[in-house]
N, C-alpha and C. Protein backbone atom coordinates (compact mmCIF):
# COMPACT_ATOMS: atom_id res chain seq x y z
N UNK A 1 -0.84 -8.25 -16.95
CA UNK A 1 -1.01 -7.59 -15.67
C UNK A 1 -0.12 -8.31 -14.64
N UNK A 2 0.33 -7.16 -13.82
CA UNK A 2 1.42 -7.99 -12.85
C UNK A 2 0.37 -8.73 -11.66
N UNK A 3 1.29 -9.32 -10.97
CA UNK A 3 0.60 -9.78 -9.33
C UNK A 3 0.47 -8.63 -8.74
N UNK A 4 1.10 -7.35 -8.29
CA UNK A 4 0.92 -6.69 -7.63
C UNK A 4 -0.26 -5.37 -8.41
N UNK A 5 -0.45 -5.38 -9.93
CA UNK A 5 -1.02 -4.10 -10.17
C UNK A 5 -2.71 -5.49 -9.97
N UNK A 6 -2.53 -6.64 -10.25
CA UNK A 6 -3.77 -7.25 -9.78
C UNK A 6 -4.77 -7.31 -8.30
N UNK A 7 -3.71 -7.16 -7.97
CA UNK A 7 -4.19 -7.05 -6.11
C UNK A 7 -4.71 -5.75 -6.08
N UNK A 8 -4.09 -4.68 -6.52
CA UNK A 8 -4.19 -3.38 -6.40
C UNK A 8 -5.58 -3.02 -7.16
N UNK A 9 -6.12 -3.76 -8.00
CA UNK A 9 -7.44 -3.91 -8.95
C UNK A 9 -8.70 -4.15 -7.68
N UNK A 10 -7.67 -5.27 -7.25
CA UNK A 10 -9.04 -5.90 -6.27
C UNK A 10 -8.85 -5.41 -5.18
N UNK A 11 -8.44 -4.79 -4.63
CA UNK A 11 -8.19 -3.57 -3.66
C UNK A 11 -8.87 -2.07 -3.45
N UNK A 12 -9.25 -2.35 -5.04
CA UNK A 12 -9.94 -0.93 -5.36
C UNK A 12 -9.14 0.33 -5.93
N UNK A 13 -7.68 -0.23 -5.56
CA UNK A 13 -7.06 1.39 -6.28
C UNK A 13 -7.21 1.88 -7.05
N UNK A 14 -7.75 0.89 -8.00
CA UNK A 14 -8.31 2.10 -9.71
C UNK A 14 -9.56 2.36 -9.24
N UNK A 15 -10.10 2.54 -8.60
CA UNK A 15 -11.50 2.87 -8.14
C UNK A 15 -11.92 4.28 -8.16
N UNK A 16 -12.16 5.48 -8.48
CA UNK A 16 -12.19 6.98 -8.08
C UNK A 16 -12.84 6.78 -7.02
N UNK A 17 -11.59 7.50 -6.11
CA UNK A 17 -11.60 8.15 -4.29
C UNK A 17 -12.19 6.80 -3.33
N UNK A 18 -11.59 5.51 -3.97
CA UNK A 18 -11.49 4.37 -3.23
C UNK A 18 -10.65 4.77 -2.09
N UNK A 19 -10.62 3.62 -0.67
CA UNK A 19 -9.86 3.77 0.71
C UNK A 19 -8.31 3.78 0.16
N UNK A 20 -8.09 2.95 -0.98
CA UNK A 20 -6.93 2.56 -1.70
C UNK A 20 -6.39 3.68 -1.96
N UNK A 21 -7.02 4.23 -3.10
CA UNK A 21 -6.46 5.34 -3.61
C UNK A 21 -6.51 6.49 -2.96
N UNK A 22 -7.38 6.70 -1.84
CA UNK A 22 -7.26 8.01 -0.65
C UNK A 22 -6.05 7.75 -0.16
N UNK A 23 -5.47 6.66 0.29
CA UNK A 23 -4.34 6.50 1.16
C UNK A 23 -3.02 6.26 0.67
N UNK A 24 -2.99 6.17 -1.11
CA UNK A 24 -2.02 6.29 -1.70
C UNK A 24 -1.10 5.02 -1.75
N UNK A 25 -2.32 4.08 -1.35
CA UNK A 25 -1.62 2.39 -0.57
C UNK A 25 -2.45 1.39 -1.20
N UNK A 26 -1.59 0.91 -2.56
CA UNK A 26 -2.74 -0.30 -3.96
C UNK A 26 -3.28 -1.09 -3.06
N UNK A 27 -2.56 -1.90 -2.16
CA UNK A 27 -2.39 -3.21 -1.70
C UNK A 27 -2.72 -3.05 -0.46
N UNK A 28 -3.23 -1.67 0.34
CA UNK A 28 -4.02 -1.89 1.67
C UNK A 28 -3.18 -2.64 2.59
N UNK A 29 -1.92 -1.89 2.41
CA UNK A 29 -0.72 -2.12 3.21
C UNK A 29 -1.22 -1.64 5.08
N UNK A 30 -1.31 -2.54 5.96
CA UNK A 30 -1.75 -2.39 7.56
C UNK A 30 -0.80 -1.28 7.73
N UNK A 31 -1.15 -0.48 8.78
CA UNK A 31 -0.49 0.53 9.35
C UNK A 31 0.49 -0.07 10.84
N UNK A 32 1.58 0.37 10.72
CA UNK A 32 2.30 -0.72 11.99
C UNK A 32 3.91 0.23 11.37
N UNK A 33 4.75 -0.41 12.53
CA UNK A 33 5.75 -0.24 12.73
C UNK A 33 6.64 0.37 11.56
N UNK A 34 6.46 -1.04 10.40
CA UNK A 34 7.55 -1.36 9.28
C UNK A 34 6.65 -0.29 8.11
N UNK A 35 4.90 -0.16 7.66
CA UNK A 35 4.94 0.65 7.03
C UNK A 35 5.28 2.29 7.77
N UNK A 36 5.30 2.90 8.77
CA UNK A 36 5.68 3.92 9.31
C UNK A 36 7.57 4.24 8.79
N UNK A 37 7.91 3.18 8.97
CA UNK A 37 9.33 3.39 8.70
C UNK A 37 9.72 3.97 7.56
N UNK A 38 8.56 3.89 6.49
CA UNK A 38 8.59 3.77 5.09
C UNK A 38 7.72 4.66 4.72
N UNK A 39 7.59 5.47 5.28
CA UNK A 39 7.23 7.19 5.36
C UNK A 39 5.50 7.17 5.00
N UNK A 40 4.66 6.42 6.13
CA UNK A 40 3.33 6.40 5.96
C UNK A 40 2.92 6.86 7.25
N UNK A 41 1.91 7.39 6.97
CA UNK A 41 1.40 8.15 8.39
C UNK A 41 0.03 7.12 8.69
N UNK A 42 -0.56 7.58 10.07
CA UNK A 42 -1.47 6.88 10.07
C UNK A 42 -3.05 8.16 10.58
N UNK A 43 -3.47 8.10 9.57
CA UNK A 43 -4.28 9.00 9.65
C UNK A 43 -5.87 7.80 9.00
N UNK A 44 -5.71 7.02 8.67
CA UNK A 44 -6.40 5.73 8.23
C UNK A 44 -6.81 4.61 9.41
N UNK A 45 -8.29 4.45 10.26
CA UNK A 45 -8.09 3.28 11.24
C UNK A 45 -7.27 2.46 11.04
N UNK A 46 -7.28 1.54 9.79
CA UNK A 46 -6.50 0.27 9.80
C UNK A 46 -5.22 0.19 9.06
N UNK A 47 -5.51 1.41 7.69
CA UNK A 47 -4.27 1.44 6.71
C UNK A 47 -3.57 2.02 6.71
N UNK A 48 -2.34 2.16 6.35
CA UNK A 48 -1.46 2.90 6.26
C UNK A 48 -1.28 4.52 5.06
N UNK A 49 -1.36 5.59 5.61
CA UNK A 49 -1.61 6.48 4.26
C UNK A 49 -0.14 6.99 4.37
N UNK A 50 -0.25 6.59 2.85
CA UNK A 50 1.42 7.22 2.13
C UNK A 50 1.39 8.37 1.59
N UNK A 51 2.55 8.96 1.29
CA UNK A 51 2.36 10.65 1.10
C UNK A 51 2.52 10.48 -0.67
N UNK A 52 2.92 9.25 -1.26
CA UNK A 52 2.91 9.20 -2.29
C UNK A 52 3.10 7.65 -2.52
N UNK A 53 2.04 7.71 -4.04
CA UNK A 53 1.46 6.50 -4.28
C UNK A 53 2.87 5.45 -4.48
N UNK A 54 3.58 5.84 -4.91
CA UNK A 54 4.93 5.31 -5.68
C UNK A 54 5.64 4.60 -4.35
N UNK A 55 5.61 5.30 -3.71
CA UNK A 55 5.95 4.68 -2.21
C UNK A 55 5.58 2.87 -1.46
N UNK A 56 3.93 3.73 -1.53
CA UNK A 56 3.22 1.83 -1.25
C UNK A 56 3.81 1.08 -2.05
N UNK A 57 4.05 0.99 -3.31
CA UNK A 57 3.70 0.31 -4.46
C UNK A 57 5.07 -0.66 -4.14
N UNK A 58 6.53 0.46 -4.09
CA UNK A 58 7.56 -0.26 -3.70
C UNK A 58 8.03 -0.90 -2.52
N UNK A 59 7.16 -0.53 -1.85
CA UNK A 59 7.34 -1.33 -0.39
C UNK A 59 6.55 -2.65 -0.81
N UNK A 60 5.13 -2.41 -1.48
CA UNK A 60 4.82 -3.79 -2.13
C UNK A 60 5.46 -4.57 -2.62
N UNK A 61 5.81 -4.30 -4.09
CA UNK A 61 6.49 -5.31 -4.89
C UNK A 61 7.76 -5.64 -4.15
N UNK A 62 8.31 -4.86 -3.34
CA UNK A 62 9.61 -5.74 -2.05
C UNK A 62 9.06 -6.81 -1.68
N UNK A 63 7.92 -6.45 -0.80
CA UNK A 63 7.01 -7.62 -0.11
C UNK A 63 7.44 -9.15 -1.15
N UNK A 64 6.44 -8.87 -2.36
CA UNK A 64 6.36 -9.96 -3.29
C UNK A 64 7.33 -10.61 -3.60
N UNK A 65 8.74 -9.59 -3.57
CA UNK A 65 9.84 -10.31 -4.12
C UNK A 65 10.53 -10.82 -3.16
N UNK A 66 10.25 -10.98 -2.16
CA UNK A 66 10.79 -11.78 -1.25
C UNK A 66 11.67 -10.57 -0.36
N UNK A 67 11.81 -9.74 -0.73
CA UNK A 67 12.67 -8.59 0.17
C UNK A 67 12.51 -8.41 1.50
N UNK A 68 11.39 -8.47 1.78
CA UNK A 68 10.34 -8.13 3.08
C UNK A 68 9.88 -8.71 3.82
N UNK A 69 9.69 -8.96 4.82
CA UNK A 69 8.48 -10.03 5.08
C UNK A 69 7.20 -9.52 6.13
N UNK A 70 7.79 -8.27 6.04
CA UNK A 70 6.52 -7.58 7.00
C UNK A 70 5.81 -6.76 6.05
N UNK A 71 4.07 -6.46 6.20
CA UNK A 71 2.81 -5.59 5.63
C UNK A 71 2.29 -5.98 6.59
C-alpha cells in the first residue's frame, strides 16, 4: 500500500458515501486558492469537492512528491 492510498484509508475514502468519497478528495484536500486552481469547487464547508476523483489524487501524490507545497 502506498503513503497516499494509506491516508486515503484513514480518511475514509473507501468508506461507502464517506465526506471523502462525496467530494471525490482521498486525502481531504482544504478548500483554498491552490485546490480551486486545480478544478475543485467548493460546495464542501471545509473540503475541497473535485469533479473527479483522479484529480484529488494527483494533486496529492504532487503534494507527497515534493512538487507542491500547498493542500
Amino acid at each position: 500500500m502506498s503513503l497516499t492510498e494509506g491516508i486515503a484509508r484513514e480518511e475514509g475514502f473507501y468508506v461507502l458515501n464517506s465526506r471523502a468519497q462525496r467530494n471525490n478528495n482521498p486525502g481531504n484536500i482544504d478548500w483554498g486558492e491552490y485546490a480551486q486552481l486545480h478544478g475543485a469547487s467548493h460546495g464542501d464547508p471545509r473540503f475541497a469537492v473535485f469533479p473527479r476523483q483522479h484529480k484529488a489524487s494527483r494533486l496529492f501524490r504532487r503534494y507527497f512528491q515534493g512538487l507542491s507545497t500547498a493542500i
